[in-house]
Protein backbone atom coordinates (compact mmCIF):
# COMPACT_ATOMS: atom_id res chain seq x y z
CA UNK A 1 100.82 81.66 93.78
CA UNK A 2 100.52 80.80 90.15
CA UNK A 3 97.34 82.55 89.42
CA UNK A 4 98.43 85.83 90.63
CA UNK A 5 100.77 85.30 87.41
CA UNK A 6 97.80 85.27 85.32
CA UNK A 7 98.46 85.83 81.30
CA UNK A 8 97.15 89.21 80.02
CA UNK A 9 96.78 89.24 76.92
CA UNK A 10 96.82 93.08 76.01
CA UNK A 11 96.61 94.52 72.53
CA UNK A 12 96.97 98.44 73.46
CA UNK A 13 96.17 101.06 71.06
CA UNK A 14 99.30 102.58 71.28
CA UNK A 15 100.90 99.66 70.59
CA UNK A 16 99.14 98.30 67.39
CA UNK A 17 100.73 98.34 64.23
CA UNK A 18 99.51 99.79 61.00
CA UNK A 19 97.19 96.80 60.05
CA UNK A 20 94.68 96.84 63.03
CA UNK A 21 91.93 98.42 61.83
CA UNK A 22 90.59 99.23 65.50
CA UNK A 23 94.00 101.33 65.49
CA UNK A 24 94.03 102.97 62.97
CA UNK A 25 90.14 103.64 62.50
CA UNK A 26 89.92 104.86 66.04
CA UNK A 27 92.63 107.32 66.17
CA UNK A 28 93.15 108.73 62.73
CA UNK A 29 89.51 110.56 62.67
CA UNK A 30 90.97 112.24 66.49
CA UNK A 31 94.33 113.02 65.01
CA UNK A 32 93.07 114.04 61.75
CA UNK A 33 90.55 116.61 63.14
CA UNK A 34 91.50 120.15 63.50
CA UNK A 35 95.41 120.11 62.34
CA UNK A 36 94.78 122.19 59.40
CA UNK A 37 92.72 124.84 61.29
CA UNK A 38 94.17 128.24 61.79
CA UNK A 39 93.67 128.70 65.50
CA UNK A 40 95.62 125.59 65.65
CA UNK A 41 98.56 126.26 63.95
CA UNK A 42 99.41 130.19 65.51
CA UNK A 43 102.49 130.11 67.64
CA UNK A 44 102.89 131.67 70.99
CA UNK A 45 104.96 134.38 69.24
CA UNK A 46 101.72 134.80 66.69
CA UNK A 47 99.27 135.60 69.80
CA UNK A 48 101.76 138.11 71.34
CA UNK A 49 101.46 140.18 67.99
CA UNK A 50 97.58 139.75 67.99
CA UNK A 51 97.46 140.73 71.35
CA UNK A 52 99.39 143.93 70.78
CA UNK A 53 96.91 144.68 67.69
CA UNK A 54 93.96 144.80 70.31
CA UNK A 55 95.94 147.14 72.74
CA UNK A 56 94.90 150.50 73.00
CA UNK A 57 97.38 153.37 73.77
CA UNK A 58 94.33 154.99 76.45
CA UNK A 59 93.83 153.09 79.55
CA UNK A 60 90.40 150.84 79.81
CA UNK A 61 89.58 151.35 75.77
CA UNK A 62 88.63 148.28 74.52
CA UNK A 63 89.67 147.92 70.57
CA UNK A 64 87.29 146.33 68.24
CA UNK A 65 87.94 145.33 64.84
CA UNK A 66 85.17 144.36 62.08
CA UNK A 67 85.60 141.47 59.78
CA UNK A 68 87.51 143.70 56.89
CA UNK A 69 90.16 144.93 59.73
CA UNK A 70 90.90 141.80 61.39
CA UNK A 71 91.62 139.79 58.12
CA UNK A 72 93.68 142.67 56.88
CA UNK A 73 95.39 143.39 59.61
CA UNK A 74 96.25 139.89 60.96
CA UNK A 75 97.90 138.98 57.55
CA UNK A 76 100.11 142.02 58.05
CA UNK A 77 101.41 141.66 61.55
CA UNK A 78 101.44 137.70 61.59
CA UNK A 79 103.06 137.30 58.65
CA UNK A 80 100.84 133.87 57.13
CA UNK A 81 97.63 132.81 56.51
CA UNK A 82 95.33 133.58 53.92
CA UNK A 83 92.57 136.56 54.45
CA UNK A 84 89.88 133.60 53.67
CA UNK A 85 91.49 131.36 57.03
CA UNK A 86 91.53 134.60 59.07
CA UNK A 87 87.92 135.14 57.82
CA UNK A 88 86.96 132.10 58.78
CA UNK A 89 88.46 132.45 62.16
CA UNK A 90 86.55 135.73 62.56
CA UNK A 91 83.37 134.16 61.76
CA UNK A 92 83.81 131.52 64.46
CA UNK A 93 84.70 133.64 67.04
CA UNK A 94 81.64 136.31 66.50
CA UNK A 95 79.35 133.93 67.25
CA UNK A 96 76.36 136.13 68.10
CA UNK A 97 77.23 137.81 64.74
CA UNK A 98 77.73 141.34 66.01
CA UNK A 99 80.53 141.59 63.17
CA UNK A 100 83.02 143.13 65.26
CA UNK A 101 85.22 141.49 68.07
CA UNK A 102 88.20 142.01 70.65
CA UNK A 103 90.85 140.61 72.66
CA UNK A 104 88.49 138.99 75.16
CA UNK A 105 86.20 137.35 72.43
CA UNK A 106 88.81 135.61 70.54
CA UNK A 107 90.95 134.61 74.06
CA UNK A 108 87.51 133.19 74.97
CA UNK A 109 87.10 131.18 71.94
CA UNK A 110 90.61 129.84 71.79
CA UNK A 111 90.42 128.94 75.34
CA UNK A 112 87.19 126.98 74.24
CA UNK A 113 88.56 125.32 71.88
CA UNK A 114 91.90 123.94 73.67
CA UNK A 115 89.39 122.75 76.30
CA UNK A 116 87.55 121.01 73.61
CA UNK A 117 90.99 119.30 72.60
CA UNK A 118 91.71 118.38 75.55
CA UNK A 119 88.31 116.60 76.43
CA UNK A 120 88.94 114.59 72.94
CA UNK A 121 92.37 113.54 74.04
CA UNK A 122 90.98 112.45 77.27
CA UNK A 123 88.32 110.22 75.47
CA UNK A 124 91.18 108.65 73.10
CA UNK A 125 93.55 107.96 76.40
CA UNK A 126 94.12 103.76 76.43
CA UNK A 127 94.43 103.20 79.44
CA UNK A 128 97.43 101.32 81.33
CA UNK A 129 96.99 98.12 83.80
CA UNK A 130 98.95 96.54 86.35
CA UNK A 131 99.35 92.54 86.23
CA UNK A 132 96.07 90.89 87.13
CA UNK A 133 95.81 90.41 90.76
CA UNK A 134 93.44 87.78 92.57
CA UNK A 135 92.76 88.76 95.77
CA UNK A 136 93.07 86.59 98.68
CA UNK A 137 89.50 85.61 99.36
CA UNK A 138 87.46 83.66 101.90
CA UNK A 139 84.26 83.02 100.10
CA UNK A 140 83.08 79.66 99.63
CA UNK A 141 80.56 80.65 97.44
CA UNK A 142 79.81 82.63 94.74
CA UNK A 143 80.62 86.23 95.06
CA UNK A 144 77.26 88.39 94.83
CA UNK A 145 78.34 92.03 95.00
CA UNK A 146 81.42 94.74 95.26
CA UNK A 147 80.62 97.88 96.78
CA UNK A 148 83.06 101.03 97.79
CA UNK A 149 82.16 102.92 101.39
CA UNK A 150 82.73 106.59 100.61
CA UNK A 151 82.61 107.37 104.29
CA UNK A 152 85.07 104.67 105.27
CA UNK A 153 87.24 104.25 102.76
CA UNK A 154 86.28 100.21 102.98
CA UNK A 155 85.58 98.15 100.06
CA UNK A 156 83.27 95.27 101.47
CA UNK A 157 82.20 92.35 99.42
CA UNK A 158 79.34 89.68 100.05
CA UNK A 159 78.83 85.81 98.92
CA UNK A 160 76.05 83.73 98.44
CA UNK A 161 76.50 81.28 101.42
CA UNK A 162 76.41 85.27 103.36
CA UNK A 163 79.86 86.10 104.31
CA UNK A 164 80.15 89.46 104.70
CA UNK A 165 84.26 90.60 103.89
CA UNK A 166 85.48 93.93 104.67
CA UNK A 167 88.60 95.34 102.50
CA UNK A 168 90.63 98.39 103.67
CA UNK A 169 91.22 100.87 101.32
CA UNK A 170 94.48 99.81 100.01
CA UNK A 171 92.41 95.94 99.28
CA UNK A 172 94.22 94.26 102.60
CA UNK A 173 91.27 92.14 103.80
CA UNK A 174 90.80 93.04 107.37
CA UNK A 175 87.95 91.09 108.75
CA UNK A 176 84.75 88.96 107.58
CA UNK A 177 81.48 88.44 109.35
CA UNK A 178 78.37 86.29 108.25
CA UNK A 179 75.52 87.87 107.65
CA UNK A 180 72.44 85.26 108.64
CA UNK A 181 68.45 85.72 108.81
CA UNK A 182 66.82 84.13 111.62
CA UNK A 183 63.55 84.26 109.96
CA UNK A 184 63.94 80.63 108.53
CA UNK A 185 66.25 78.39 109.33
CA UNK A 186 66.31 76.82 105.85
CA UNK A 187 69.85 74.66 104.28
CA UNK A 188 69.64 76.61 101.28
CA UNK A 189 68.46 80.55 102.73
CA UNK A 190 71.25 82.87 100.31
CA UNK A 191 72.03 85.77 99.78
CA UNK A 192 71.46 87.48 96.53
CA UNK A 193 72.55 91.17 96.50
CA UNK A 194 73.91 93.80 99.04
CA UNK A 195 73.55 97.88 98.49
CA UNK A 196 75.20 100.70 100.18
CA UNK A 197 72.80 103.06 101.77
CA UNK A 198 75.54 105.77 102.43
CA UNK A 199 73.23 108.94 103.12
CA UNK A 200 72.47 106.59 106.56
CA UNK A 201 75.49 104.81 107.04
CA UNK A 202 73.33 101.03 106.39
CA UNK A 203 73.89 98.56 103.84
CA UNK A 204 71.02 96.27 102.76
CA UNK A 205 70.70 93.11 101.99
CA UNK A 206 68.33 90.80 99.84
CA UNK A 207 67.96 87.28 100.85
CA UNK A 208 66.41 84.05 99.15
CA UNK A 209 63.81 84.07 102.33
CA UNK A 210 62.04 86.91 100.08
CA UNK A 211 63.29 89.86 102.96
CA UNK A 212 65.59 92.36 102.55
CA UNK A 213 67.78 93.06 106.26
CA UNK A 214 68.79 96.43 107.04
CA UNK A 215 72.21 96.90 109.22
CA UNK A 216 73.62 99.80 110.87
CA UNK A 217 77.26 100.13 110.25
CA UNK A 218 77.47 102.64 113.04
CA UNK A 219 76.20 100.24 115.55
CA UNK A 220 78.07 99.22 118.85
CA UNK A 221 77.56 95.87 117.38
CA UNK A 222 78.68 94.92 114.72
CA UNK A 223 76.42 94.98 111.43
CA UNK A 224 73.38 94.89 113.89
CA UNK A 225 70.23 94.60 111.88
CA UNK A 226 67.95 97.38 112.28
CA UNK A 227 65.52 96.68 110.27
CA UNK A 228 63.69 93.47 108.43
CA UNK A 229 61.42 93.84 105.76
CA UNK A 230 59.72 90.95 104.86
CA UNK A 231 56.65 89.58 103.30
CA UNK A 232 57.77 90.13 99.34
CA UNK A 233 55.60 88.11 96.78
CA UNK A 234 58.90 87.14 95.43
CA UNK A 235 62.16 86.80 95.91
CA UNK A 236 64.55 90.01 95.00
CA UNK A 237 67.50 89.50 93.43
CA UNK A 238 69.42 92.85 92.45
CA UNK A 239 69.21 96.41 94.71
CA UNK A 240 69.71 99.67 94.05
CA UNK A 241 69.62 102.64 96.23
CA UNK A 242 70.04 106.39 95.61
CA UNK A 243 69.49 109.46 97.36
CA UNK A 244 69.38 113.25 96.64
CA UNK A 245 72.97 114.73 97.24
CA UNK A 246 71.08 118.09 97.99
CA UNK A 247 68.56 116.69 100.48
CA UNK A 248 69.73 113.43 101.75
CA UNK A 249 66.37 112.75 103.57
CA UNK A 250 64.79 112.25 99.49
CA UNK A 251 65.84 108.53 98.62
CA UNK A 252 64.79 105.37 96.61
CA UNK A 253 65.91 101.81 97.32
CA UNK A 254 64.40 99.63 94.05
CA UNK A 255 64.88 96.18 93.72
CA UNK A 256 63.45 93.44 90.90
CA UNK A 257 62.97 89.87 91.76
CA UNK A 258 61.90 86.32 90.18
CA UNK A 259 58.49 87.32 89.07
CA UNK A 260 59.41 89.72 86.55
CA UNK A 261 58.23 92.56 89.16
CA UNK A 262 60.44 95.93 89.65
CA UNK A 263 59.42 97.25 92.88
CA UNK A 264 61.14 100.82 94.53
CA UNK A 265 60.38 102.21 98.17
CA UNK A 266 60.96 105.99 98.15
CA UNK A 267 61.80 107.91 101.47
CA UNK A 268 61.08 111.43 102.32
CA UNK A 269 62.33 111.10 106.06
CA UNK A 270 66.04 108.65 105.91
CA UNK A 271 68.05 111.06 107.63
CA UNK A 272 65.24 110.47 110.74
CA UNK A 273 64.10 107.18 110.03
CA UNK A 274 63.69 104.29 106.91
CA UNK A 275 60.35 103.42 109.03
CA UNK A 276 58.28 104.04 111.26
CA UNK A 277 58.47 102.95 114.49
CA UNK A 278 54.86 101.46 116.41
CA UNK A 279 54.42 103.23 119.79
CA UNK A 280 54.36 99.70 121.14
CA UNK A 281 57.90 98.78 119.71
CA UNK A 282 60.71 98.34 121.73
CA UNK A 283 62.37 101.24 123.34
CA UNK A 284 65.97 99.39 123.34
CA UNK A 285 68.02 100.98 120.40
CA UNK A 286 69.65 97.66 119.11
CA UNK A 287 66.34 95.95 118.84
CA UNK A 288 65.88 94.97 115.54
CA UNK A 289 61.72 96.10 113.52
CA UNK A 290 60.29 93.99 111.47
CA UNK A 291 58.08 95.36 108.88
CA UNK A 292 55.75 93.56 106.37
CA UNK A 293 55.88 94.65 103.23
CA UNK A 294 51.58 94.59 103.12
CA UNK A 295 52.06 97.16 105.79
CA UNK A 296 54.44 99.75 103.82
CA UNK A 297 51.57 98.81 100.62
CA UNK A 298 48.96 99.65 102.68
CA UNK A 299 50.42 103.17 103.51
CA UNK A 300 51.16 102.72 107.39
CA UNK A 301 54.24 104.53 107.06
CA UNK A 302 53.97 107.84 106.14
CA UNK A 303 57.75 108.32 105.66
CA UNK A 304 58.11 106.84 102.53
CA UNK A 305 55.36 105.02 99.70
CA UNK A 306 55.71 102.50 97.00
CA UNK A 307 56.42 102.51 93.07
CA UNK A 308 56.20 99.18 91.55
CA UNK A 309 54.95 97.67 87.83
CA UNK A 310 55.13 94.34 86.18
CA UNK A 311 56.24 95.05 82.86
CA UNK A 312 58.56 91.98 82.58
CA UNK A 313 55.95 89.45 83.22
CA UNK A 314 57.94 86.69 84.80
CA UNK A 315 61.13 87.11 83.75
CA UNK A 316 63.97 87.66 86.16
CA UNK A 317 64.71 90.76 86.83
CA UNK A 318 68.36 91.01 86.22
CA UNK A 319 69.53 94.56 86.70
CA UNK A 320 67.61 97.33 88.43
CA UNK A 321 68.63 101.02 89.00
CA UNK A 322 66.89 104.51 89.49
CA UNK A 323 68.22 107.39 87.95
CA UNK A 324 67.76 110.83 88.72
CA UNK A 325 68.48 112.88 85.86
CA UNK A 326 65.94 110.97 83.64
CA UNK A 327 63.64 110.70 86.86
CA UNK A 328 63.09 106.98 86.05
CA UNK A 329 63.56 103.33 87.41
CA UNK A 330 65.76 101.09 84.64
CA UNK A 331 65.39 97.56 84.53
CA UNK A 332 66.38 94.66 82.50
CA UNK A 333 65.86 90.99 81.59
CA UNK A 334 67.13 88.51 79.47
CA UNK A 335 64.04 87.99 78.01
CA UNK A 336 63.86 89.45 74.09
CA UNK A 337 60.25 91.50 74.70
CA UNK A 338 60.45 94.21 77.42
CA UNK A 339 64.76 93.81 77.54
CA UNK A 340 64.82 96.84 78.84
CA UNK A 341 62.21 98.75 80.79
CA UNK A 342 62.07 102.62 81.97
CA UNK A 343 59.34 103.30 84.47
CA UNK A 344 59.06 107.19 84.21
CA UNK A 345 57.75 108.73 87.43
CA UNK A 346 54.80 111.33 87.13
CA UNK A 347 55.05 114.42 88.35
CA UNK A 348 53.04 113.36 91.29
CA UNK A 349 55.84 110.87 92.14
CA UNK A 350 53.84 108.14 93.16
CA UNK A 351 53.18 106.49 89.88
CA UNK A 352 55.02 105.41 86.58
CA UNK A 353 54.55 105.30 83.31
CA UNK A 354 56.16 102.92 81.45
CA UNK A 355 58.20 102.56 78.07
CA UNK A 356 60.47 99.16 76.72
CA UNK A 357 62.93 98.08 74.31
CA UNK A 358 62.76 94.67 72.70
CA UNK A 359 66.21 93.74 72.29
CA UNK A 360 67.09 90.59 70.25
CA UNK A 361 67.76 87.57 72.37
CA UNK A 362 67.65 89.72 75.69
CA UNK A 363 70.41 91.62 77.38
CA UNK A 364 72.49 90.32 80.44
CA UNK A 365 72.81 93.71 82.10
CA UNK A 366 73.13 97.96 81.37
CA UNK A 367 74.25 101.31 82.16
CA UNK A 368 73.56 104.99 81.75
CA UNK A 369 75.46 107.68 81.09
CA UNK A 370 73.69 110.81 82.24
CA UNK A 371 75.83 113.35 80.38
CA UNK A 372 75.92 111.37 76.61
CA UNK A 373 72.21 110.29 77.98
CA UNK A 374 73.35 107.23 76.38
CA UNK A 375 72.06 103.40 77.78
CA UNK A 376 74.42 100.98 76.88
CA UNK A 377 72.79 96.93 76.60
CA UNK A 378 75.12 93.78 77.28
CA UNK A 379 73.64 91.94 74.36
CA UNK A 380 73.41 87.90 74.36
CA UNK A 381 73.74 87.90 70.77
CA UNK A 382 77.36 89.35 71.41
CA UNK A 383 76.56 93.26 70.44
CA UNK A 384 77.05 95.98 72.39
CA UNK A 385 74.44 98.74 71.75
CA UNK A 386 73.89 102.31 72.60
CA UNK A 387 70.29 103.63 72.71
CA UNK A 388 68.64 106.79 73.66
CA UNK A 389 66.07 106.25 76.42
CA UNK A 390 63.68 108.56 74.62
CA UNK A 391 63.93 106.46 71.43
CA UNK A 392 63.00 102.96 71.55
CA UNK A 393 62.68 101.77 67.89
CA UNK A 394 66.67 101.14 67.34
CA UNK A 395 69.80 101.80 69.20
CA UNK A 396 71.91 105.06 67.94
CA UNK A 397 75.48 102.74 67.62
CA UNK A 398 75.93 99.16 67.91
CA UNK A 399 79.65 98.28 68.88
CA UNK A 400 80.56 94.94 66.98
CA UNK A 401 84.17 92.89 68.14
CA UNK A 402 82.74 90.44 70.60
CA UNK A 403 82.56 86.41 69.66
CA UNK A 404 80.44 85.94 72.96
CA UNK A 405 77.41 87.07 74.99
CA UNK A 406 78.22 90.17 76.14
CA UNK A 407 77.84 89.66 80.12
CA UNK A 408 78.56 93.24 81.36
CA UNK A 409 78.70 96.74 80.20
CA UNK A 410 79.95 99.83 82.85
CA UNK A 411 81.34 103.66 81.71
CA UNK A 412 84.41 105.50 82.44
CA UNK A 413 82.10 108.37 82.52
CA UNK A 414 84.84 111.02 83.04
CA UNK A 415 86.59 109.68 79.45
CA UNK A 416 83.51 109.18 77.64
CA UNK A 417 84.72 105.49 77.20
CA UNK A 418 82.85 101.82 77.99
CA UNK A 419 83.87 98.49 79.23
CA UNK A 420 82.67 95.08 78.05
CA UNK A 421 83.00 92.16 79.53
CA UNK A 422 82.05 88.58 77.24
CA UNK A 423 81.52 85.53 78.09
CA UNK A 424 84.69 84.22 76.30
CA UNK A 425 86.44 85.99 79.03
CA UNK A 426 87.46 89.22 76.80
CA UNK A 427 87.42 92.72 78.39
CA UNK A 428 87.25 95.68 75.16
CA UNK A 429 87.21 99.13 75.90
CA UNK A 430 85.35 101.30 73.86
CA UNK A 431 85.72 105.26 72.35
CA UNK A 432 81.79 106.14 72.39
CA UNK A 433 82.39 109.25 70.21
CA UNK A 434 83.66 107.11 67.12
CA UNK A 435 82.14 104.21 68.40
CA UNK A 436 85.11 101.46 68.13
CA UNK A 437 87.44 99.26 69.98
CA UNK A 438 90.27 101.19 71.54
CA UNK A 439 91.95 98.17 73.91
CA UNK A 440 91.30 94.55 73.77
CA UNK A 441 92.05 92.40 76.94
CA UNK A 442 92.00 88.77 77.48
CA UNK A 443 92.22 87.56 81.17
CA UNK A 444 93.32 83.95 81.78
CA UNK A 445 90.72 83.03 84.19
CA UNK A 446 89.34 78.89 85.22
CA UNK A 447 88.04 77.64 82.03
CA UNK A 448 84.75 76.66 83.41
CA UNK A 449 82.60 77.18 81.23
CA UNK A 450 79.59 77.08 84.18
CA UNK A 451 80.35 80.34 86.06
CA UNK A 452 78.59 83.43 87.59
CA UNK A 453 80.40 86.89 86.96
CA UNK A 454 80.67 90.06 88.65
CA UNK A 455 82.01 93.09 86.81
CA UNK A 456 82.65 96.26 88.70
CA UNK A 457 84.87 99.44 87.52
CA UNK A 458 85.90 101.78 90.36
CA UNK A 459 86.40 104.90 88.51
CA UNK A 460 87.46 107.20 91.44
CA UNK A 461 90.31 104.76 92.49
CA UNK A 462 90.97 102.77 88.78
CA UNK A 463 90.53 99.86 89.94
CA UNK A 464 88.67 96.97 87.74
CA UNK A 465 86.96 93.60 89.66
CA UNK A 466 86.27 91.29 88.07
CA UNK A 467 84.64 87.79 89.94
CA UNK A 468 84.69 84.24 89.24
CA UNK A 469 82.12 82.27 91.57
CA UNK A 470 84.32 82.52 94.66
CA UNK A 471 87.13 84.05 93.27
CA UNK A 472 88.09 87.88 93.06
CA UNK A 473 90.19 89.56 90.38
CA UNK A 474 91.68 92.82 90.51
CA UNK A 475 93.17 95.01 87.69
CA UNK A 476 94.41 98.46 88.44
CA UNK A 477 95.27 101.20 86.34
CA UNK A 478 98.60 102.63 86.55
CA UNK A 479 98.90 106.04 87.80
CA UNK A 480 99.20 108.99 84.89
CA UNK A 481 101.67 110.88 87.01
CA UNK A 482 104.03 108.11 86.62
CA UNK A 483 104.71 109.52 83.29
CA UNK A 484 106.24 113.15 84.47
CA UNK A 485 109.62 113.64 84.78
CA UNK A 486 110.92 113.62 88.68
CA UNK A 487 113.91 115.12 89.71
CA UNK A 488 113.60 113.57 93.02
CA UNK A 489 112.52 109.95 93.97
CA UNK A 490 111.42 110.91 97.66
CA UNK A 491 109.38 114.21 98.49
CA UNK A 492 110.69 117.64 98.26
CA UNK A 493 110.33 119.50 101.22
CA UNK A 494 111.74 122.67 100.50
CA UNK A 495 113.44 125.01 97.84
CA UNK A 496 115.58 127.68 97.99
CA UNK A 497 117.14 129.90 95.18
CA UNK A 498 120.82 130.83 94.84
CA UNK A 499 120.89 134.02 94.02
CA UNK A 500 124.75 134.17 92.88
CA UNK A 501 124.56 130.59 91.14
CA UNK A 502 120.74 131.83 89.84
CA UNK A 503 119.57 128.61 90.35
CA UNK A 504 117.37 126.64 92.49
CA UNK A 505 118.08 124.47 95.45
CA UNK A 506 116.01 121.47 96.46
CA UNK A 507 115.80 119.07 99.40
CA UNK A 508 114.11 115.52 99.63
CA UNK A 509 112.86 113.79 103.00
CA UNK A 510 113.73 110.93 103.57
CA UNK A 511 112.40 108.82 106.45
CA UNK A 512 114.11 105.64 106.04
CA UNK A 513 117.43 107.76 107.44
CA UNK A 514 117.57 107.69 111.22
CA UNK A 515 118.26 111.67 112.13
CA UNK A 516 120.21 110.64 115.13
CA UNK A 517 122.41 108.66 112.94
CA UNK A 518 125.29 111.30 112.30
């Protein structure tokens, strides 16, 4: 199949001569830092003698030295380095200024400081792809939404026309259901997002009949809908659901549709029930409760209440999410007044206040990064920006290299990086820290210029979709641990050392062999 032999076009860091700026820019200011630093340059051999200047001949004394002793005494029993550089290191490790400190202060500070290294060569690692894959599909429409089941290990994905696919966890496609409302029998009724509602084993899904269906995926059925909201002013068109990893009952599904309105329904009760279930209901556990969304307005069910606010005004509501650490619903449009939107819950938790960024031309989509608290915007005007959510006049780094409408932004949060994804088709990865383009990508994909794209990283198992309309992309990263040196290619099952030859004996399974073959 030819376009599983898709072109990648990949300028890599490492391998980028002299005269890319994003090269050298990007990695001198990381290799640069910290070489000429004391601490940095002692040997093993040069902490051994330190360490034997902190013992003390009685058991249990602890020996302390003051800033006088330590720079004398270091440039006697190291051998190098000024009495200013040992200074200086004495200074940085006495931080709470006591002007004295031991073995366990300076251990502690070095040990700080090699983690510290380490984190900033983990935020300058490129990393490596396998060839673009396109995964054998069966949508006939345009693919709405990639989501990963922690508790199955299933990827499933969902298209407009409602087919429901479900992906094993090595991406064989394994079986695909459609996923219909009976509420209107319309030619047109599509689907326009699915969430995972893992805390209760559901996924949810948003349709153009202005409902959102609710299926059990522990059902004898299959993907038996449990519940039907429906009744919405307008019809929703992105979901997002979290729930408290430390009380799993506490959870918020929001969703924005067509009107520009950003409406959330938090539960206090989802490990009993989503709703509440009238007396006169059917008893039969497969029967499927409707619920009108007046009646969840109007407070009927006491297990959960509703947050909404129409800050966007008509605009589409593009991109919704809540996030816990800021305590606030994030929403976007591609409108430039009100691009982005934080709706700050009160400390009563049933009402918001609001604050917005006008972004220039609008934004196609964002994420947040709860550790750099940093929102990244998917500008149309093809910039990348970074903003703090608490400051809303101008973002703190604008990331410049796209010749498109940025279409997608998403973080490796555990490297501190970002992806961007333009409309020309070009992926860039991005070092936040010094705020430039570490990896440049260019995926031969249908030149249609008329297509809808869905961008999803998968940062627990490196894998990278990226959708066409119907089709399905796949680029995964190449495992790290490919890079040790093996001494066997199958696994070692045991070891056993030789005490006359002094050296280590090892033994590999291998299960191709048949053990009766002998």
């Amino acid at each position: 199949m030819s376009c599983q032999k898709a072109a990648l076009e990949l300028n890599i860091g490492s391998q980028l001569g002299p005269k890319s700026p994003e090269r050298t820019e990007g990695v001198t200011a990381f290799e640069d830092y910290g070489t000429g630093l004391l601490e940095n340059q002692l040997s093993v051999g040069d902490f051994v003698k330190i360490q034997k200047a902190f013992e003390s001949p009685e058991p249990r004394k602890i020996i302390c030295m003051s800033r006088e002793d330590f720079t004398q005494k270091m440039t006697e029993i190291v051998g190098w380095g000024t009495k200013e550089e040992y200074g200086e290191l004495f200074d940085k490790v006495d931080v709470a200024q006591d002007g004295f400190i031991n073995w366990d202060k300076l251990t502690s500070f070095i040990l700080l400081e090699l983690y510290e290294q380490d984190e900033r060569a983990k935020a300058t690692v490129v990393p490596q792809w396998k060839d673009l894959e396109f995964l054998p599909v069966k949508h006939k429409e345009t693919i709405q939404k990639v989501i990963f089941l922690k508790n199955s290990s299933h990827y499933l994905t969902i298209s407009k026309e409602g087919l429901l696919a479900i992906w094993g966890e090595h991406l064989k496609l394994q079986e695909t259901f459609p996923i219909t409302s009976d509420a209107t029998k319309l030619k047109h009724l599509w689907v326009t997002s699915l969430v995972s509602l893992e805390n209760v084993n559901k996924i949810a899904v948003a349709f153009t009949s202005k409902e959102i269906c609710f299926y059990d995926l522990l059902s004898k059925e299959e993907f038996a809908c449990q519940y039907k909201l429906q009744g919405l002013k307008g019809t929703p068109i992105c979901l997002d659901y979290w729930y408290d990893p430390l009380d799993a009952n506490e959870s918020i599904l929001s969703f924005g549709d067509i009107t520009g309105k950003v409406q959330a329904i938090a539960f206090t009760a989802a490990l009993i029930s989503l709703f509440e279930r009238p007396a006169s209901a059917c008893e039969v556990g497969e029967a499927t409760m409707t619920i009108n969304w007046a009646e969840l307005l109007s407070g009927c069910h006491k297990c959960c209440h509703i947050l909404e606010h129409k800050l966007h005004q008509g605009d589409w509501v593009r991109q919704v999410t809540y996030n816990a650490s800021l305590d606030a619903i994030i929403s976007s449009t591609t409108s430039n007044t009100n691009s982005v939107v934080l709706a700050w819950r009160e400390k009563s938790k049933k009402r918001l206040n609001m604050t917005s960024f006008n972004i220039a031309q609008g934004i196609h989509a964002f994420d947040y990064h709860s550790r750099l608290n940093l929102i990244a915007t998917a500008g149309i005007n093809n910039k990348v920006c970074l903003w703090n959510p608490y400051v809303v006049s101008k973002p703190v780094g604008v990331l410049w290299g796209h010749s498109a409408s940025v279409i997608a932004v998403q973080f490796f949060v555990e490297r501190k990086q970002l992806f961007s994804f333009s409309k020309d088709k070009v992926l860039r990865l991005w070092d936040i820290q010094h705020q430039l383009s570490i990896q440049r990508i260019a995926c031969s994909f249908p030149k249609s210029q008329d297509f809808r794209c869905l961008f999803h990283f998968d940062e627990a198992h490196g894998r990278l979709f990226i959708s066409f309309n119907n089709q399905l992309a796949l680029l995964a990263m190449k495992s790290e641990a490919s890079k040790r040196v093996k001494s066997h290619e199958k696994a070692v099952t045991c070891v056993l050392y030789n005490s006359i030859l002094k050296q280590p004996s090892q033994c590999e399974d291998d299960t191709n062999e048949d053990p009766y073959d002998n």
